[in-house]
Protein backbone atom coordinates (compact mmCIF):
# COMPACT_ATOMS: atom_id res chain seq x y z
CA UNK A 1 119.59 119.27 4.18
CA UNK A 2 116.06 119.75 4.46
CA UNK A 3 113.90 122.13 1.67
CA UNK A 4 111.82 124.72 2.68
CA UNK A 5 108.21 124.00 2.08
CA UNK A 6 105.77 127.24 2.05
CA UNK A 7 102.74 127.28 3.66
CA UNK A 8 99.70 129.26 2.76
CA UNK A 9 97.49 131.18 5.84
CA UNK A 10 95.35 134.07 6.30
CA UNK A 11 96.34 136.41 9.63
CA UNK A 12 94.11 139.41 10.39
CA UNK A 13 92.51 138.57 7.11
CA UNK A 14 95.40 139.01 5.13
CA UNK A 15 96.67 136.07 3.05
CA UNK A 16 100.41 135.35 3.70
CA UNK A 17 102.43 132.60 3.08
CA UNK A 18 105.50 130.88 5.60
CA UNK A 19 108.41 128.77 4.52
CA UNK A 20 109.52 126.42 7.15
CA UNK A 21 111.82 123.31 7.14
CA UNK A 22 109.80 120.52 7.18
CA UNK A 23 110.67 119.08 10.99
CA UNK A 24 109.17 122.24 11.77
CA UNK A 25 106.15 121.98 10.24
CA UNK A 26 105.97 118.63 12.03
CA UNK A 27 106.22 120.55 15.09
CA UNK A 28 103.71 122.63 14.94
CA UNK A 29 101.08 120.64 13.48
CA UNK A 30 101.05 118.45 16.35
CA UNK A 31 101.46 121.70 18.59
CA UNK A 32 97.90 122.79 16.89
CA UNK A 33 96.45 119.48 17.59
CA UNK A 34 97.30 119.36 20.57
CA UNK A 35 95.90 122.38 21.53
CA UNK A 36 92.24 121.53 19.76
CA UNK A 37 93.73 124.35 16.85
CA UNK A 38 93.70 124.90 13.14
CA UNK A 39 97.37 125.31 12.12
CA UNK A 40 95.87 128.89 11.56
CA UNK A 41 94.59 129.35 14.67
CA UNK A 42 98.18 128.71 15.72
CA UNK A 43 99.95 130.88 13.78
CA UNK A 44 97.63 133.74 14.59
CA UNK A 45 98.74 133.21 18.04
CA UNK A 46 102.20 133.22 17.13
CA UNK A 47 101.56 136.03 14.99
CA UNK A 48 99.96 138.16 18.10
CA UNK A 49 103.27 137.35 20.51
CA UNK A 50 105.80 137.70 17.82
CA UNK A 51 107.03 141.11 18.39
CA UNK A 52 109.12 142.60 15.51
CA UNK A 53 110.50 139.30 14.72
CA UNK A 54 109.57 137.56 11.21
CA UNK A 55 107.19 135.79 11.35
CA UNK A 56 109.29 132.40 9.95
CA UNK A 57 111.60 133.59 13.06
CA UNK A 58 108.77 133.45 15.24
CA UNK A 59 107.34 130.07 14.13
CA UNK A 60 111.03 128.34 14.25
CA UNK A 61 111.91 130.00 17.87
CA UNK A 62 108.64 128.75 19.16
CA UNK A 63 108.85 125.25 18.18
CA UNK A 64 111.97 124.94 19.52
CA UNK A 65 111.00 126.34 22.75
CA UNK A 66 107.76 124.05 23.00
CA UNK A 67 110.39 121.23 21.74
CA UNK A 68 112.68 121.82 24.49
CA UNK A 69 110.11 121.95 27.57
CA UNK A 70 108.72 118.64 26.28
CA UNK A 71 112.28 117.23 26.12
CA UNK A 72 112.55 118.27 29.91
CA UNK A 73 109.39 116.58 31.26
């Protein structure tokens, strides 16, 4: 079983901090590279379309997602 690892960002200049299983992490670092982004500049854009979910929530639901359309490509 994988350990959460916490990750420290600011969002709308407030510092917060995420805890993500490390595949996860994996995920969206590339995602950010990919894109030309900071892992920050990520998040804030996962921050912005989250909703009401957490933010952890967010971050796990969209790798998944970005995950899956790869997988059918």
């Amino acid at each position: 079983m994988s350990t959460l690892r916490k990750r420290s960002i600011l969002l709308a200049g407030h510092a917060t901090s995420v805890a993500l299983e490390p595949e996860f992490w994996a995920v969206l670092d590339s995602w950010a590279k990919t894109e030309g982004l900071s892992l920050a500049g990520l998040m804030q854009k996962l921050d912005a379309g989250r909703g009401r979910r957490p933010l952890a929530s967010a971050c796990r639901v969209a790798a998944l997602e970005r995950t899956a359309r790869h997988a059918a490509t």
